[in-house]
N, C-alpha and C. Protein backbone atom coordinates (compact mmCIF):
# COMPACT_ATOMS: atom_id res chain seq x y z
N UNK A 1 108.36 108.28 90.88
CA UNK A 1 107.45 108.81 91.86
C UNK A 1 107.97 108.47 93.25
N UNK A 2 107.65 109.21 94.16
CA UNK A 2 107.78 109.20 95.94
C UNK A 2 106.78 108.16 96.43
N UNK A 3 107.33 107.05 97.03
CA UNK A 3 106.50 106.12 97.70
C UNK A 3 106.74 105.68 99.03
N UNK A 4 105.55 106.12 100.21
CA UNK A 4 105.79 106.06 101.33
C UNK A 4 104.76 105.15 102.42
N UNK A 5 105.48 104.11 102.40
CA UNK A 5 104.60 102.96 102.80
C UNK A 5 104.64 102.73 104.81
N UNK A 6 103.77 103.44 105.25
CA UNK A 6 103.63 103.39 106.69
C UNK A 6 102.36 102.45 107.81
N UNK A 7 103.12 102.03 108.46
CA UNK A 7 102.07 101.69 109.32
C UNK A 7 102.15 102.43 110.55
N UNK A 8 101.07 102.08 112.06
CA UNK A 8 101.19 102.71 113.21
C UNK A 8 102.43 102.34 113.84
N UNK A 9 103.25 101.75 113.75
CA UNK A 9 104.61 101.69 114.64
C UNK A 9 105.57 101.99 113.83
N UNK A 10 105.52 102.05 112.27
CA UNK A 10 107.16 102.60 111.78
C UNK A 10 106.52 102.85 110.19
N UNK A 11 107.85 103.59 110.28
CA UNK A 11 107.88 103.23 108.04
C UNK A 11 108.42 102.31 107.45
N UNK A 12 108.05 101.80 106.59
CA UNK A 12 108.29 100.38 106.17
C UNK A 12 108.93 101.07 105.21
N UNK A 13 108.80 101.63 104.30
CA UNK A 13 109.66 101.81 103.01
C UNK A 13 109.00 103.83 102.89
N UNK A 14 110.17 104.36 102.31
CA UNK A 14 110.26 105.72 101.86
C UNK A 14 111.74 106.28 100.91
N UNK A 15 110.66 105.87 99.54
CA UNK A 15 111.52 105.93 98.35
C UNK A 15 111.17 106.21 97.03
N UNK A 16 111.86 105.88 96.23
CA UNK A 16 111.51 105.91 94.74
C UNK A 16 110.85 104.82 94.92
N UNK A 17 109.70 104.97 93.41
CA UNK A 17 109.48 103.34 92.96
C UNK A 17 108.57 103.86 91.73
N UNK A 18 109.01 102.65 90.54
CA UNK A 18 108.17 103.06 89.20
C UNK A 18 106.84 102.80 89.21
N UNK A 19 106.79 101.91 89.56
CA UNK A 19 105.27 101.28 90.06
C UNK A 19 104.80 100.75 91.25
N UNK A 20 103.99 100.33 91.61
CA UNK A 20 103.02 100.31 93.10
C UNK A 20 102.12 99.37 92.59
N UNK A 21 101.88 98.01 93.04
CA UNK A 21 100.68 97.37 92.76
C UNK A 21 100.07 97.26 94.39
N UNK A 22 98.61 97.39 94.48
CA UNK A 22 98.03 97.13 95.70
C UNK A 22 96.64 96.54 95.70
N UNK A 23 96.20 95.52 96.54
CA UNK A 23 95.41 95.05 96.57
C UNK A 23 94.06 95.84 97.35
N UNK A 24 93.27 96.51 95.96
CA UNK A 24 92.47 97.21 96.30
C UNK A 24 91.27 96.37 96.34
N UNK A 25 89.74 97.38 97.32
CA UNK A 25 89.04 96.37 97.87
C UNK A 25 87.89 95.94 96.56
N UNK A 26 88.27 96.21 95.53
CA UNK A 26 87.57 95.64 94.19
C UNK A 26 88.59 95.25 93.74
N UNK A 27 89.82 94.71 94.01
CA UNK A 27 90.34 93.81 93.29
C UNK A 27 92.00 94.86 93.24
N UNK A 28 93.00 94.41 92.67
CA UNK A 28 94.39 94.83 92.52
C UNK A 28 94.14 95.85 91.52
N UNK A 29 94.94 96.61 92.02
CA UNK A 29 95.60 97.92 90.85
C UNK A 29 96.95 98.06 91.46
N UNK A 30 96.94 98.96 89.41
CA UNK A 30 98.54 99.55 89.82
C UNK A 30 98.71 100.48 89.82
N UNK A 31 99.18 101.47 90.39
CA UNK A 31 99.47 103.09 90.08
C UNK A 31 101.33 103.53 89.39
N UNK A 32 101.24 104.27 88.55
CA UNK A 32 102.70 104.15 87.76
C UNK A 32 102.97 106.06 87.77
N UNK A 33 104.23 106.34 87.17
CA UNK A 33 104.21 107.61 87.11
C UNK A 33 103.57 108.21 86.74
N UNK A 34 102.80 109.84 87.35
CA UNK A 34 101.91 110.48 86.76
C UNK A 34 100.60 109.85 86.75
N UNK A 35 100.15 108.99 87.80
CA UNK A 35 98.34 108.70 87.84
C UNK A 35 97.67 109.87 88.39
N UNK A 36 97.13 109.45 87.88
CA UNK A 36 95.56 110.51 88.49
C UNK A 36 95.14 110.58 89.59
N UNK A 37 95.04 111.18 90.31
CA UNK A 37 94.87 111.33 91.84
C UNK A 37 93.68 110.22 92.31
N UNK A 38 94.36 109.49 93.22
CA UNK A 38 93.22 108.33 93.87
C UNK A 38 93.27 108.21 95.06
N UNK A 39 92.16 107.61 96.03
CA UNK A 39 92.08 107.54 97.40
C UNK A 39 91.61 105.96 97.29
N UNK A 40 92.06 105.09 97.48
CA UNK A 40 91.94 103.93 97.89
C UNK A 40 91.56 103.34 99.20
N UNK A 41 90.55 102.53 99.44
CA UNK A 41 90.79 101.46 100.92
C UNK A 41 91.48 99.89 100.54
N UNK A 42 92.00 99.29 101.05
CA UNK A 42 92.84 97.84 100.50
C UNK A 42 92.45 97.04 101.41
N UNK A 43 92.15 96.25 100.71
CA UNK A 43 91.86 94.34 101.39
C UNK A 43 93.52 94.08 102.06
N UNK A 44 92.98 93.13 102.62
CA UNK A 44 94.39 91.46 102.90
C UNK A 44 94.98 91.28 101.80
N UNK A 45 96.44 91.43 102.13
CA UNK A 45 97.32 90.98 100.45
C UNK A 45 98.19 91.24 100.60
N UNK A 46 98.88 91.36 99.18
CA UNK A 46 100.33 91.69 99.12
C UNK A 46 100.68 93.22 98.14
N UNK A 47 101.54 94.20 98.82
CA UNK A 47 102.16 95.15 98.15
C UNK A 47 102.87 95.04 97.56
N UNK A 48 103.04 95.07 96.20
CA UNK A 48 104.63 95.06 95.44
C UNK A 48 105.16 96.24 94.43
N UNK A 49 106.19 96.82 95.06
CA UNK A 49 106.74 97.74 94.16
C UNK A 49 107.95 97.17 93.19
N UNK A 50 108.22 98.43 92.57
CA UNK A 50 109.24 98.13 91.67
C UNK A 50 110.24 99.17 91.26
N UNK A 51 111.43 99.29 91.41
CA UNK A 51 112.84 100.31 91.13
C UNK A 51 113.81 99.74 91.23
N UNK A 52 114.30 100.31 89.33
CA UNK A 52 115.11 100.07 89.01
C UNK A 52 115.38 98.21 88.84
N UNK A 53 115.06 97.56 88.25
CA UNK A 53 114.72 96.24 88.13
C UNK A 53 114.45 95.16 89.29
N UNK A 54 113.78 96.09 90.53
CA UNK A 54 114.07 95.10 91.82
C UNK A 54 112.81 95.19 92.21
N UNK A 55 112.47 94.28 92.98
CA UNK A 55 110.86 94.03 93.53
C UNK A 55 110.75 94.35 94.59
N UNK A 56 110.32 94.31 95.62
CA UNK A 56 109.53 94.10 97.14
C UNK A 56 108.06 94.25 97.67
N UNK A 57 108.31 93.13 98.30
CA UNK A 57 106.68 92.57 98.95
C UNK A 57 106.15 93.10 100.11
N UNK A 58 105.54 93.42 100.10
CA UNK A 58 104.55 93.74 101.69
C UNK A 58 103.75 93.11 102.11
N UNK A 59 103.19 91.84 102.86
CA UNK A 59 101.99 91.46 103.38
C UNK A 59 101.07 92.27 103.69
N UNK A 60 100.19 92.98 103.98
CA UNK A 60 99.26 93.74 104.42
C UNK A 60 97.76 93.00 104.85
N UNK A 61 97.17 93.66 106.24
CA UNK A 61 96.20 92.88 106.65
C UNK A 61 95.03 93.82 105.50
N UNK A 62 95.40 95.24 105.59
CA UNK A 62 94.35 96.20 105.12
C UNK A 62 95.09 97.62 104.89
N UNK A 63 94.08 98.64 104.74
CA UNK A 63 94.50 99.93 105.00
C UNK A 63 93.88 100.82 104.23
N UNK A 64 94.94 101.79 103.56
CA UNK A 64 94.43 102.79 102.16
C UNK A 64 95.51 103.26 101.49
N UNK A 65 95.03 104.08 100.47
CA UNK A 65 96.41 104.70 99.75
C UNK A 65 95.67 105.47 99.29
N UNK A 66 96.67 106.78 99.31
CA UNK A 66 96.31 108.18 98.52
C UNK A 66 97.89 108.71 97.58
N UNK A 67 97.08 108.94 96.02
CA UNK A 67 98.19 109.28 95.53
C UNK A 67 97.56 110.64 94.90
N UNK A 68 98.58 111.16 94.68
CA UNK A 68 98.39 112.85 94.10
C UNK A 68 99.86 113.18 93.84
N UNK A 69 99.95 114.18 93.10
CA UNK A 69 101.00 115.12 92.55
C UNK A 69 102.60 114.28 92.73
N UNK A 70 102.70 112.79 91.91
CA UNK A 70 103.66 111.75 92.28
C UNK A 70 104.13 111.59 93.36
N UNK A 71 103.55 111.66 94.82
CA UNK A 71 103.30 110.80 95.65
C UNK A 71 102.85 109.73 96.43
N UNK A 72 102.72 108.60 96.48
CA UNK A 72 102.29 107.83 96.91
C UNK A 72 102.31 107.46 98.32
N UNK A 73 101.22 107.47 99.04
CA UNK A 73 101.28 107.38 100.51
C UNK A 73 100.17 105.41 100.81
N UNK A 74 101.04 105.20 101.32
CA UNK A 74 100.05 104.29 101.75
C UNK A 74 100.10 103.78 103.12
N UNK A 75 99.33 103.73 103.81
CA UNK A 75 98.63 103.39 104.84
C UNK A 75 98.23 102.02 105.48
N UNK A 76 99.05 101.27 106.16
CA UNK A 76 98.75 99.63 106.04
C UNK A 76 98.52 99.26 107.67
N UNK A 77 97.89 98.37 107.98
CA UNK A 77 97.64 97.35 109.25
C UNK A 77 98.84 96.65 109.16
């Protein structure tokens, strides 16, 4: 899936990634290839994706995420 992790001054990441975990505001989820279309708001936390056996972290104060048709957009403070 397409994962495009932005805040108001830049893009932080715009790439592949198999999975997406995010700290949603009832608690963490993960979104993987082919989810079901969701609109999220996110707490304080940490982002972590995953491609091709490699990780990366995001701090995040807050934000949202919208995924649809294997895109992933997310939206961070």
């Amino acid at each position: 899936m397409k994962l495009n992790i932005i805040s108001p001054e830049k893009t932080l990441y715009k790439g592949d990634a198999e999975s997406v975990t995010l700290p949603g505001l009832q608690g963490s989820f993960t979104i993987l290839e082919r989810h079901a279309p969701i609109i999220s708001g996110l707490n304080k936390g940490k982002i972590v994706f995953r491609y091709k056996d490699k990780e990366r972290v995001f701090e995040v104060e807050g934000g949202f995420v919208e995924s649809k048709k294997n895109i992933v957009t997310v939206c961070v403070e």
